[in-house]
N, C-alpha and C. Protein backbone atom coordinates (compact mmCIF):
# COMPACT_ATOMS: atom_id res chain seq x y z
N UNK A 1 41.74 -49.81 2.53
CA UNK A 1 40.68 -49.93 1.57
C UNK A 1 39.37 -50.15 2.30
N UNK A 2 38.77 -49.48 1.93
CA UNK A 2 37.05 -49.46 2.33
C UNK A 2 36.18 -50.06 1.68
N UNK A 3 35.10 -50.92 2.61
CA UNK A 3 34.33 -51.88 1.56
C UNK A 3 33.11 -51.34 1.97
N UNK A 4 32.41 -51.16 1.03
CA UNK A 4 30.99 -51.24 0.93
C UNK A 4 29.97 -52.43 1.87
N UNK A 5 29.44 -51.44 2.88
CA UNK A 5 28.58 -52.11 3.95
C UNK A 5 27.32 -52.08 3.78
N UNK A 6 26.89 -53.76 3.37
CA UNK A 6 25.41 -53.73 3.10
C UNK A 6 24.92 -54.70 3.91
N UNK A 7 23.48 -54.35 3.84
CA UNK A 7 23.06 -54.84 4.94
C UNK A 7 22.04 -56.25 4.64
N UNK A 8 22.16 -57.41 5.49
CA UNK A 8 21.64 -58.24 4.62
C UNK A 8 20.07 -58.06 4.94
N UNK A 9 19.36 -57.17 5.33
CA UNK A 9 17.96 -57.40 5.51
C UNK A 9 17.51 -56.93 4.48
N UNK A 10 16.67 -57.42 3.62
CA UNK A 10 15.97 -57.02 2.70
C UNK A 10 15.16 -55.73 2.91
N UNK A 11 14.68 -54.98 1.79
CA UNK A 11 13.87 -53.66 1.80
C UNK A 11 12.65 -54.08 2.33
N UNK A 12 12.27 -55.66 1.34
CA UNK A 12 10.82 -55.75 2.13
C UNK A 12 10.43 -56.20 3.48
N UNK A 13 11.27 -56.47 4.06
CA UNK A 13 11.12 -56.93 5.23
C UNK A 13 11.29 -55.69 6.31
N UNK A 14 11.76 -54.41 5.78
CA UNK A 14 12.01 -53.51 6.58
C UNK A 14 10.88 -52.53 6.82
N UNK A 15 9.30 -52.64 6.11
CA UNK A 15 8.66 -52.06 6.15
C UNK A 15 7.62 -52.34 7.40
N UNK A 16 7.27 -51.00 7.90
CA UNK A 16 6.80 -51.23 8.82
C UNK A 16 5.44 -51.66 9.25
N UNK A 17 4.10 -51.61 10.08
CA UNK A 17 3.12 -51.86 10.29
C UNK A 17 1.98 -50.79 9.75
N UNK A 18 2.47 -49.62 9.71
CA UNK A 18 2.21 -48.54 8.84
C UNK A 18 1.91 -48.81 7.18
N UNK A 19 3.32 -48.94 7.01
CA UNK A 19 3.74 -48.88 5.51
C UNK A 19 2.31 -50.32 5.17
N UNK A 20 2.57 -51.43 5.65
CA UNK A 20 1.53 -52.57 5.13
C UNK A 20 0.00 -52.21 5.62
N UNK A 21 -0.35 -51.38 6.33
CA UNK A 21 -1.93 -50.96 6.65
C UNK A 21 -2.17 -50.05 5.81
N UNK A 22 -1.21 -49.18 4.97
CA UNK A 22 -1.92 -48.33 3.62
C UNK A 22 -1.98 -48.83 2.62
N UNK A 23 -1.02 -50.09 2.37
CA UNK A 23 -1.27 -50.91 1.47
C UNK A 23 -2.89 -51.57 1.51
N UNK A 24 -3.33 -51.95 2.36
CA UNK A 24 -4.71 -52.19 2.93
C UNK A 24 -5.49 -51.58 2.78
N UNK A 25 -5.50 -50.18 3.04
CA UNK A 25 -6.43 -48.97 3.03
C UNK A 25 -6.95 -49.59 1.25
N UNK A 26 -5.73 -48.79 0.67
CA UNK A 26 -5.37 -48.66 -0.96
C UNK A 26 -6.23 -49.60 -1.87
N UNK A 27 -6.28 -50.91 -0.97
CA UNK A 27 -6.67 -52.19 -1.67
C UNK A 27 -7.83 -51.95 -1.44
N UNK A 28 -8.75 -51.29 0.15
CA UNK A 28 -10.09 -51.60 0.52
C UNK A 28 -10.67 -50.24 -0.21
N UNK A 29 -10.64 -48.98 -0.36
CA UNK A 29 -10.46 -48.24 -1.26
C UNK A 29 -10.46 -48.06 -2.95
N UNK A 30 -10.20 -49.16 -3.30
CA UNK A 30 -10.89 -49.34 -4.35
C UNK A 30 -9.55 -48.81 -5.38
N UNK A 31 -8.19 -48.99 -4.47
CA UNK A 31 -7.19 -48.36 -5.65
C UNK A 31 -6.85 -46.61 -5.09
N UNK A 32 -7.80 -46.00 -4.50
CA UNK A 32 -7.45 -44.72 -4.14
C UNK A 32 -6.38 -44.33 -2.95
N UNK A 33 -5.03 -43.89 -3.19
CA UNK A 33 -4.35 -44.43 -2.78
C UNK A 33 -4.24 -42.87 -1.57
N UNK A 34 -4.71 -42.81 -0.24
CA UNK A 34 -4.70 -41.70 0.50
C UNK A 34 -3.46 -41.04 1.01
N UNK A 35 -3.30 -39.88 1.11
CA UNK A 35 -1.82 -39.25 1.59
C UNK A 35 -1.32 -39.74 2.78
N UNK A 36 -1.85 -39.67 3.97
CA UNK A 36 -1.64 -40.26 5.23
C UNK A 36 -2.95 -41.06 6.17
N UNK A 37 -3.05 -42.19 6.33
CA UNK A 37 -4.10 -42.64 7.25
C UNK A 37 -3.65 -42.72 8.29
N UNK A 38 -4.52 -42.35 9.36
CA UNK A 38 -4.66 -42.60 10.73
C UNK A 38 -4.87 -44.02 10.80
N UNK A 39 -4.71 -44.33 12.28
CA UNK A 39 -4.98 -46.24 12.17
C UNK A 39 -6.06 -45.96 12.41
N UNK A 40 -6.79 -45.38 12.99
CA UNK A 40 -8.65 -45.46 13.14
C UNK A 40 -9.11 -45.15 11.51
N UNK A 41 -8.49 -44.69 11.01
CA UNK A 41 -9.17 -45.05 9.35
C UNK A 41 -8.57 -46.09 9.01
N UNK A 42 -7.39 -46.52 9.36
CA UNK A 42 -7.12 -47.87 8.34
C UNK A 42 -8.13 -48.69 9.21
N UNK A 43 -8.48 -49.06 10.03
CA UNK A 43 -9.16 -49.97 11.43
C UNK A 43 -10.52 -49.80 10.25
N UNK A 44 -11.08 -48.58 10.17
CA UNK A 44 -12.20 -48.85 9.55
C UNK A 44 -12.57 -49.02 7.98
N UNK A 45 -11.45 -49.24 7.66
CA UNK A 45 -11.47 -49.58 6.06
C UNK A 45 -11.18 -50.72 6.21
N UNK A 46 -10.70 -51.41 6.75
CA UNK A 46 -10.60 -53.14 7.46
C UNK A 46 -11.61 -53.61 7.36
N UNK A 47 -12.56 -52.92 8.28
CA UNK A 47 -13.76 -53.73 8.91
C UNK A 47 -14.63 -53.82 7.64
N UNK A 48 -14.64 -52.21 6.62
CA UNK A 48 -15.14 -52.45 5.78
C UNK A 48 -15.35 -53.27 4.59
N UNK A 49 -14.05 -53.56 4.08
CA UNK A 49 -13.73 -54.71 3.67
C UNK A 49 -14.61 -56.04 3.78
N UNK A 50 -14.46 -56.19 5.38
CA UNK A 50 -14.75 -57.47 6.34
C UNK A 50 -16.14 -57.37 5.81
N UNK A 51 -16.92 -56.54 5.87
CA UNK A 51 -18.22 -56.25 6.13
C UNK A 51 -18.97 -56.70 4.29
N UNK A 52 -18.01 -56.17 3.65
CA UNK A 52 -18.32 -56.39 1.89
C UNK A 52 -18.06 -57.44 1.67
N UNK A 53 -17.09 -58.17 2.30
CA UNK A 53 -16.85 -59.52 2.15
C UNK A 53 -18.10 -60.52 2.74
N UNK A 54 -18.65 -60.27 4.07
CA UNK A 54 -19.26 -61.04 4.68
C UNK A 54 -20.47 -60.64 3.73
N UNK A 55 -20.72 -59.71 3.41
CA UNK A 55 -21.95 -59.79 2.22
C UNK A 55 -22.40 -60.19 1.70
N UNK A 56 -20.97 -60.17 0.36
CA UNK A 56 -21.05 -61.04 -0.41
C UNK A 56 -21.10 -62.58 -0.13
N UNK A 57 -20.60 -63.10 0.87
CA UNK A 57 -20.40 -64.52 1.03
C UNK A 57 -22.11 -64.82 1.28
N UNK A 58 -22.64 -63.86 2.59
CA UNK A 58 -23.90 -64.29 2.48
C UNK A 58 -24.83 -64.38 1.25
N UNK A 59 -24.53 -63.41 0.12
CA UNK A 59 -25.70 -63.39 -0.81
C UNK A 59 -25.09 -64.74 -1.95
N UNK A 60 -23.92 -65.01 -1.50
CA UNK A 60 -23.68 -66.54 -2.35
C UNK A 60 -24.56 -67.78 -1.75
N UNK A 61 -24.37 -67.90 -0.50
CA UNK A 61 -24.79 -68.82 0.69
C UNK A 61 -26.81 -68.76 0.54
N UNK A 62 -27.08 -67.84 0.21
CA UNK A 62 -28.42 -67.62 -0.24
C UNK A 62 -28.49 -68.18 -1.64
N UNK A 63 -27.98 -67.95 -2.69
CA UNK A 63 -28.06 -68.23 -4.07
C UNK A 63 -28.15 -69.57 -3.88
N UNK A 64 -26.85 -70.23 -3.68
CA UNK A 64 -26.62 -72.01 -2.96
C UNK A 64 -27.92 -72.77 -2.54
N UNK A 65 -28.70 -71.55 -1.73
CA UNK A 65 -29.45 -72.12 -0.41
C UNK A 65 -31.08 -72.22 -1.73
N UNK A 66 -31.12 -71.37 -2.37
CA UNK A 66 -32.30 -70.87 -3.06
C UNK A 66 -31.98 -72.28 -3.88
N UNK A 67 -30.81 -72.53 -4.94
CA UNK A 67 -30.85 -73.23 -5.28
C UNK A 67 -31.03 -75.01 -5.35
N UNK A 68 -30.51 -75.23 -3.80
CA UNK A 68 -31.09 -76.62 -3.55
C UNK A 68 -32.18 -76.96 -3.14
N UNK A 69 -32.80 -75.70 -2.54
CA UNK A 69 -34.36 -76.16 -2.12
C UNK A 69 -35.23 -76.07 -3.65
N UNK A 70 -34.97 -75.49 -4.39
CA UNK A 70 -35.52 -75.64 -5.53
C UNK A 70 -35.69 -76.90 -6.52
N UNK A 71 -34.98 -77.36 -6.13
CA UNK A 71 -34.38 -78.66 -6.73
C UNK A 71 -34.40 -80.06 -6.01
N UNK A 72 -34.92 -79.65 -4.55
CA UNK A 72 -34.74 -80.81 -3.54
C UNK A 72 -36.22 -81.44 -4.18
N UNK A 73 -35.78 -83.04 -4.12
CA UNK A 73 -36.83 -84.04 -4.05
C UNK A 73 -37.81 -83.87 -3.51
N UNK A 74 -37.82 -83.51 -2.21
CA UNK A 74 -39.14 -83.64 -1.13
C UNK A 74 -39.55 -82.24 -1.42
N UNK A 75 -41.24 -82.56 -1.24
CA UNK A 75 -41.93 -81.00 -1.16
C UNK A 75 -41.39 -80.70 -0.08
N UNK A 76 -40.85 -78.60 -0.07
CA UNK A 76 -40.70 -78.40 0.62
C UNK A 76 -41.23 -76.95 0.33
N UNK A 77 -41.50 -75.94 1.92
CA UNK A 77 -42.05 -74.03 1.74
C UNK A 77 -41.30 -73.72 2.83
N UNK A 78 -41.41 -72.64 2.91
CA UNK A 78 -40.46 -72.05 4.14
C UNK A 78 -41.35 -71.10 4.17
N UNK A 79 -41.41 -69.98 5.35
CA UNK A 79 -42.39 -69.05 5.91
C UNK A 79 -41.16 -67.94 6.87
N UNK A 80 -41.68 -67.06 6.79
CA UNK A 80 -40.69 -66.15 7.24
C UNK A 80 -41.65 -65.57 8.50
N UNK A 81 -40.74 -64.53 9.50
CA UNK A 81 -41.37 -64.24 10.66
C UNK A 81 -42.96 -63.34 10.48
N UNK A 82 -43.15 -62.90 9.48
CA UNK A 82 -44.68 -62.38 9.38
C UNK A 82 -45.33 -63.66 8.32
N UNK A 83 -44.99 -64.94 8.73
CA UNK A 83 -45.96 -65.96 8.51
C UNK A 83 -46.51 -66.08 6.64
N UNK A 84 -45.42 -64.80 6.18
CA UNK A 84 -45.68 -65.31 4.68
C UNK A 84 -44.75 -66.13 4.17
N UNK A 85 -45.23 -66.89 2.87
CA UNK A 85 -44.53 -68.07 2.30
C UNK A 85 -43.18 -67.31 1.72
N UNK A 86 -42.41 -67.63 1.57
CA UNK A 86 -41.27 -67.43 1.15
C UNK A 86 -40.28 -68.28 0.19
N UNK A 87 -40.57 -69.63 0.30
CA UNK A 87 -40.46 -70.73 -0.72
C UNK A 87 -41.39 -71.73 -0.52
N UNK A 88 -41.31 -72.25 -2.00
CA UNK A 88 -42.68 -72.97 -2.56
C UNK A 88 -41.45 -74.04 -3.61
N UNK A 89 -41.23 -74.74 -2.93
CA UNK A 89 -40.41 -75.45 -4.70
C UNK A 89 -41.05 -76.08 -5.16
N UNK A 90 -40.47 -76.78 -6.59
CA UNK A 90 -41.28 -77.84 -7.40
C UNK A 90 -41.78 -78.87 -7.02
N UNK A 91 -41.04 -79.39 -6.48
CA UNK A 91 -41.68 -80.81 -5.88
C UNK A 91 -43.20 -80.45 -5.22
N UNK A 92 -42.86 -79.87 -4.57
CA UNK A 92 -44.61 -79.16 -3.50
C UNK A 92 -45.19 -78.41 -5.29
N UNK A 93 -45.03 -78.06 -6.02
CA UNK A 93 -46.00 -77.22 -6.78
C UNK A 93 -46.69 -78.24 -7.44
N UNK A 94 -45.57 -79.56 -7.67
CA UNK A 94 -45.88 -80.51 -8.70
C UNK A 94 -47.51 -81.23 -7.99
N UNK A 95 -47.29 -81.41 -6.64
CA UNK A 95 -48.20 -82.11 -5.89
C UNK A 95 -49.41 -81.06 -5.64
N UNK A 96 -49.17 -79.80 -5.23
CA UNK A 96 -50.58 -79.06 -4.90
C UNK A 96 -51.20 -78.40 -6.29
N UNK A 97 -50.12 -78.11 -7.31
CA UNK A 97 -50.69 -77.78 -8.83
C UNK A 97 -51.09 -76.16 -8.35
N UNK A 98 -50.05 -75.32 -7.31
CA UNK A 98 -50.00 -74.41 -7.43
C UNK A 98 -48.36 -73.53 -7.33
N UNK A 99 -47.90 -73.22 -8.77
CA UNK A 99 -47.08 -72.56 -8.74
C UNK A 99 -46.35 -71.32 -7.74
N UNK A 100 -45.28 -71.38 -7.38
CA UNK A 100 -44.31 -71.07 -6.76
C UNK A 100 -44.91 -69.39 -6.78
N UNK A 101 -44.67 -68.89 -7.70
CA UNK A 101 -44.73 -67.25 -7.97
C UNK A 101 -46.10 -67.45 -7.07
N UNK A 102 -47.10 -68.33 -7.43
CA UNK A 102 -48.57 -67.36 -7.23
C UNK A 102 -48.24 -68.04 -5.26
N UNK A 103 -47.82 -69.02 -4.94
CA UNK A 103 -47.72 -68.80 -3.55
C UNK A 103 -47.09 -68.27 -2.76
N UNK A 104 -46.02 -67.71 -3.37
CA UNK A 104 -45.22 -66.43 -2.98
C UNK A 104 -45.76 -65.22 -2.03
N UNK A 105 -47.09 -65.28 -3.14
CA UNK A 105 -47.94 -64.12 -2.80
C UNK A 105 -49.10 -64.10 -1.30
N UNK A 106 -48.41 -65.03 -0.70
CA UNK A 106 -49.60 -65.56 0.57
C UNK A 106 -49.03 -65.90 1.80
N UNK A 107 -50.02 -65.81 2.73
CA UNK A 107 -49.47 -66.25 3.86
C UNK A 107 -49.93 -67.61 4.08
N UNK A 108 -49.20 -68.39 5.52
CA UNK A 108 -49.75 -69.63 5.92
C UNK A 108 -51.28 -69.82 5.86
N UNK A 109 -51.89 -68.61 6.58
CA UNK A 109 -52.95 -68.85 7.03
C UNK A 109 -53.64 -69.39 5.43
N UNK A 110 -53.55 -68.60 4.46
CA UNK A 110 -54.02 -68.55 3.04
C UNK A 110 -53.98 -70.30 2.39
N UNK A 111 -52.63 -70.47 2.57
CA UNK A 111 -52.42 -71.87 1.96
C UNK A 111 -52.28 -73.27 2.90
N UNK A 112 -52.18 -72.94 3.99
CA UNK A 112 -51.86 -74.47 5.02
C UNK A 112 -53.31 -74.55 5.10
N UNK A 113 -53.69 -76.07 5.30
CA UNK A 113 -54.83 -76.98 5.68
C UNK A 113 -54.14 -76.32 7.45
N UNK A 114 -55.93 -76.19 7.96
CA UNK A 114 -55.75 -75.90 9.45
C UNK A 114 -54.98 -76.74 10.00
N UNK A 115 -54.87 -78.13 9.88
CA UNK A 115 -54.52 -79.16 10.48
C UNK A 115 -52.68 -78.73 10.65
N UNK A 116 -52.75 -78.36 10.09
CA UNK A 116 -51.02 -77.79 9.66
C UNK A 116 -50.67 -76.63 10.50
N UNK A 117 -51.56 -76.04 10.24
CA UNK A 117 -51.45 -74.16 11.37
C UNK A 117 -51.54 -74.51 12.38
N UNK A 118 -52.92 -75.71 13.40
CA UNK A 118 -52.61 -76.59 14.09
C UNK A 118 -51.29 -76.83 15.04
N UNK A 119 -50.48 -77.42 14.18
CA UNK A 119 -49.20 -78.23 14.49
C UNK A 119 -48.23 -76.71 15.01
N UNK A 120 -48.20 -76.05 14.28
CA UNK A 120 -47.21 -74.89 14.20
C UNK A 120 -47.46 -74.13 14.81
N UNK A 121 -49.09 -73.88 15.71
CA UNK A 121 -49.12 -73.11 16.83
C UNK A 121 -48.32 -73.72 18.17
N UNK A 122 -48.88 -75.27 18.12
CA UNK A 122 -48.68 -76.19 19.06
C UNK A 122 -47.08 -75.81 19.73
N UNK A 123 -46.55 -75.54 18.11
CA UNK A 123 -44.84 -75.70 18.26
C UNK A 123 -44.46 -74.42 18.83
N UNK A 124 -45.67 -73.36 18.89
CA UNK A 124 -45.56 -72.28 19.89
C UNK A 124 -44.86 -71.18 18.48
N UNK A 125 -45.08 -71.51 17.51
CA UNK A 125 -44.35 -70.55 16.40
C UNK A 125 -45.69 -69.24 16.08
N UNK A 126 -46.75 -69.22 16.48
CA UNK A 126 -48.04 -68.52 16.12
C UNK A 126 -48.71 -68.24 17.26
N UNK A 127 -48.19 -68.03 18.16
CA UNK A 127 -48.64 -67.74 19.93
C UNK A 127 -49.04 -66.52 19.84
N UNK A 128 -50.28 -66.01 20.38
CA UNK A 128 -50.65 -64.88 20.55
C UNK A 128 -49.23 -63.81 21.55
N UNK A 129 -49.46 -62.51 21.57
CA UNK A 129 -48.81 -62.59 22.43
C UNK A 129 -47.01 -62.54 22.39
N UNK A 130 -46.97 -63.18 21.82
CA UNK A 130 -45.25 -63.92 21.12
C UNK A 130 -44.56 -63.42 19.68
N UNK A 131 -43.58 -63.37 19.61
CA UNK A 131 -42.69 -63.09 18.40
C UNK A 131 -43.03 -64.19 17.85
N UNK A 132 -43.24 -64.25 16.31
CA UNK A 132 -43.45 -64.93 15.50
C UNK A 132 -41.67 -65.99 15.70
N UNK A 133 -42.12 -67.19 15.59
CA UNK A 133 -40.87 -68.29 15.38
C UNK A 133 -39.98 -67.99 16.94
N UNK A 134 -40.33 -67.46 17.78
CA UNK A 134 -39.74 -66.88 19.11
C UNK A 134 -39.29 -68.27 19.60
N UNK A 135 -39.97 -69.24 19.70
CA UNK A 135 -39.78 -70.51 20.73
C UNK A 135 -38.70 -71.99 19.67
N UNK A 136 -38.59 -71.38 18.62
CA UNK A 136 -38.11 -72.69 17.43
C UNK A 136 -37.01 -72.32 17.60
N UNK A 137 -35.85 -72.93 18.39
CA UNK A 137 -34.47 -73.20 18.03
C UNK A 137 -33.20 -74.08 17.35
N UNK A 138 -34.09 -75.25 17.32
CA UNK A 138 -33.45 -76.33 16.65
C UNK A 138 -34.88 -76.85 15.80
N UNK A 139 -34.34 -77.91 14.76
CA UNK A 139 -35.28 -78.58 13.85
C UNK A 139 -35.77 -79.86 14.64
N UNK A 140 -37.52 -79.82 13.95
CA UNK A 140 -38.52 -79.98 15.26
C UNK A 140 -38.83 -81.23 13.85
N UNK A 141 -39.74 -82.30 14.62
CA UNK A 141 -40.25 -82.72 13.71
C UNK A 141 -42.34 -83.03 14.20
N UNK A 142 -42.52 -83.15 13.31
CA UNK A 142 -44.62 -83.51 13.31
C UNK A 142 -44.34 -84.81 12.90
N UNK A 143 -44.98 -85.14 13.81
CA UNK A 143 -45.20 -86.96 13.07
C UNK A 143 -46.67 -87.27 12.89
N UNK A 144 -46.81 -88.54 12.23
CA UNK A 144 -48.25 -89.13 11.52
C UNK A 144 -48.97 -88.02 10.58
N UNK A 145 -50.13 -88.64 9.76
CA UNK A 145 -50.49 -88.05 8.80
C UNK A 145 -51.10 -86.62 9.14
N UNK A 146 -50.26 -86.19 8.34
CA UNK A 146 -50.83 -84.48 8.07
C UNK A 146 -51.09 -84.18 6.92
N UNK A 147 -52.23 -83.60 6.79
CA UNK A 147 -52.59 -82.65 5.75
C UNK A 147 -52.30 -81.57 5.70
N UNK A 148 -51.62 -80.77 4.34
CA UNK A 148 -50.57 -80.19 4.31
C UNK A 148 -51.77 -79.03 3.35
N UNK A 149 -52.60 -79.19 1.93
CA UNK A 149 -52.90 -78.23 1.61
C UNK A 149 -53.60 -79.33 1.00
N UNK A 150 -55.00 -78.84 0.37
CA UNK A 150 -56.16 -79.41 -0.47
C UNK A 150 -56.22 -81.08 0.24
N UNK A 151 -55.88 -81.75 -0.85
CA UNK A 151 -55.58 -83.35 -0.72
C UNK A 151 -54.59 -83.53 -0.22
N UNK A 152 -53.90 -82.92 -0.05
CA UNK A 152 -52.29 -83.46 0.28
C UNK A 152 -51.73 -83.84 1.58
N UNK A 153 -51.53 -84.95 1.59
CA UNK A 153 -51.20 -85.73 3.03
C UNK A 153 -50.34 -86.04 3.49
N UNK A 154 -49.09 -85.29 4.42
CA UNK A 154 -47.96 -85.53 4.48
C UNK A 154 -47.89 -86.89 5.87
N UNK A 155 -46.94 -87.66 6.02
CA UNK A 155 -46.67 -88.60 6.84
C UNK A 155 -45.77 -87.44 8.14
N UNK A 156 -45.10 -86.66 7.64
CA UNK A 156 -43.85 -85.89 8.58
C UNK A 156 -43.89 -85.10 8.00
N UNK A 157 -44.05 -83.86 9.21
CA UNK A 157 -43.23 -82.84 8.55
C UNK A 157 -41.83 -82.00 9.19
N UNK A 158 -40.86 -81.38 9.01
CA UNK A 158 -39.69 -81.35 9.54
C UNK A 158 -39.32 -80.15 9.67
N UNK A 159 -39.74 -79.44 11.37
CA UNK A 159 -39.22 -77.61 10.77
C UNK A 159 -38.11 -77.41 10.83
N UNK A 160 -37.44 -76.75 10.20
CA UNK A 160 -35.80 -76.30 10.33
C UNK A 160 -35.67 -74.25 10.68
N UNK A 161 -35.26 -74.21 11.58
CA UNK A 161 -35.38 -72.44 11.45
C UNK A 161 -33.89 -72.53 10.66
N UNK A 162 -33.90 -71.27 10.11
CA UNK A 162 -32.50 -70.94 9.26
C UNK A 162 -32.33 -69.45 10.08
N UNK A 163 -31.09 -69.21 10.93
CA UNK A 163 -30.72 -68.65 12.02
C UNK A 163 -30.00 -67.23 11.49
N UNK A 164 -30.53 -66.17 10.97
CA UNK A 164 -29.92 -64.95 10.12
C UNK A 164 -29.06 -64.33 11.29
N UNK A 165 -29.23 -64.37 12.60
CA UNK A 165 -28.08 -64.10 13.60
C UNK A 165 -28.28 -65.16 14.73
N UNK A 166 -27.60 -65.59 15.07
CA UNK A 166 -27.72 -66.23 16.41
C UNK A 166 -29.18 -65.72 17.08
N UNK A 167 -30.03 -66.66 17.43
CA UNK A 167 -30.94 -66.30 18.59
C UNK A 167 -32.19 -65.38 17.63
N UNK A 168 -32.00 -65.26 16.59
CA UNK A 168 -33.36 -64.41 15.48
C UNK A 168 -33.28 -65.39 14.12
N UNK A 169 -34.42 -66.19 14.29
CA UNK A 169 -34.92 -66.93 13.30
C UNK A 169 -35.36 -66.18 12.08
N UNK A 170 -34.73 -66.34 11.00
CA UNK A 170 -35.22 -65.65 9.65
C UNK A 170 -36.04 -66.41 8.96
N UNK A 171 -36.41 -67.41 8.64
CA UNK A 171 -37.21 -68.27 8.47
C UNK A 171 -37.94 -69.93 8.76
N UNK A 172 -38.23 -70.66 8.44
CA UNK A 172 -38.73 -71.53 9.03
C UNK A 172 -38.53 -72.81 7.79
N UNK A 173 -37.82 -73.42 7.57
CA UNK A 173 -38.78 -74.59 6.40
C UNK A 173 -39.00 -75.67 7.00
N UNK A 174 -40.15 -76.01 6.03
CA UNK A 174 -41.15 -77.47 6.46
C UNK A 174 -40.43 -78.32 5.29
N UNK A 175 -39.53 -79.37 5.42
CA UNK A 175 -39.78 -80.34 4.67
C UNK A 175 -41.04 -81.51 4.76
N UNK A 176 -41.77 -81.94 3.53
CA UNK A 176 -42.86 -83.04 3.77
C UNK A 176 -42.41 -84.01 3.16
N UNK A 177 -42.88 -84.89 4.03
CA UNK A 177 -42.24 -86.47 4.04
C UNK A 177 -43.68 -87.18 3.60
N UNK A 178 -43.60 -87.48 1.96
CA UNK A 178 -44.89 -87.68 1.76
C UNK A 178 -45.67 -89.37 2.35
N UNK A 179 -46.77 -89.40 2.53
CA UNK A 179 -47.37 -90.79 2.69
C UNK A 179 -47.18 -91.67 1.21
N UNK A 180 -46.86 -92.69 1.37
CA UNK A 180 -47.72 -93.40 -0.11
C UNK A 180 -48.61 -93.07 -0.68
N UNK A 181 -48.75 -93.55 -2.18
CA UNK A 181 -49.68 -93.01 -2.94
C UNK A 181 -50.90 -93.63 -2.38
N UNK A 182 -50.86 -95.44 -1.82
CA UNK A 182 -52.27 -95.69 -1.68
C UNK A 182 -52.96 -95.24 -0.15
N UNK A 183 -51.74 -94.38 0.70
CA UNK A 183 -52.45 -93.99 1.89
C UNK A 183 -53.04 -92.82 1.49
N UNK A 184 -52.82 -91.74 0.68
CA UNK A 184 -52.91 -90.15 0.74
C UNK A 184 -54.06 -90.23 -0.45
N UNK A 185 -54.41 -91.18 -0.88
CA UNK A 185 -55.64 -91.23 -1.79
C UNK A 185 -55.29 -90.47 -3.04
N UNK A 186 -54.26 -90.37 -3.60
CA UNK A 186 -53.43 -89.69 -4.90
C UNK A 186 -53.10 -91.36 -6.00
């Protein structure tokens, strides 16, 4: 009598490195399920993936980022490598009594008290000569009173570059660390 010889490895476990990289393709593909891939197309429907993914994560990480400076306590602006404003939040609009949208529209030179442009050449971020933000690698701080715009008198101010690749500064923010009301004459 003859018995039926089965084998105990499962089907799914028998599939190969192939068989699970078109599954991959299929998924990065959008469902379109291709007749045969080469591994240099599955390799680059991978990366693609990788690449839509890292996207998206960044344009969350921005949303996040937009959203707490908006909302942060301390006046704060940020300035990007051609020296225009780029954020303006409430706290700073509440104090200079100029809205976000309309400073959007400007550069440093437009809205910083010299005393401020000052500081930020010093820090070698406005060097003739030089890539804009070229010399800022870590967060710097200004100490004692600064005047920041009109009346406004900051005690500190705090640059932070925000690093869009290693080694290329995408922008710059100033947090201000305000003086008291009875030092800043407010």
């Amino acid at each position: 009598m003859k018995t039926s010889d089965h084998s105990t490895t499962s089907p799914a476990s028998r599939k190969t490195a192939a068989d699970v990289a078109s599954v991959a393709v299929v998924v990065a593909n959008e469902g379109n399920l291709p007749k045969r891939t080469p591994k240099k197309g599955i390799s680059q429907a991978v990366l693609q993936a990788d690449v839509e993914h890292a996207r998206r994560m960044a344009g969350s990480a921005r949303e996040t980022l937009d959203w707490m400076v908006e909302r942060l306590s301390l006046p704060c602006f940020a300035f990007d490598r051609s020296a225009k404003i780029v954020r303006w939040n409430q706290a700073l609009a509440l104090i200079t009594d100029l809205a976000p949208q309309n400073a959007l529209e400007c550069t440093c030179a437009d809205l910083l008290h010299p005393q401020v442009l000052q500081h930020l050449e010093a820090e070698g971020l406005f060097q003739a000569g030089a890539p804009l933000l070229a010399r800022l690698e870590v967060p710097r701080c200004i100490e004692g009173p600064i005047k920041v715009v009109k009346e406004y008198t900051a005690r500190r101010l705090q640059l932070i570059p925000l690093h869009h690749i290693p080694g290329c500064i995408e922008m710059v923010f100033v947090l201000l660390e305000p003086l008291p009301c009875h030092e800043s004459g407010r």
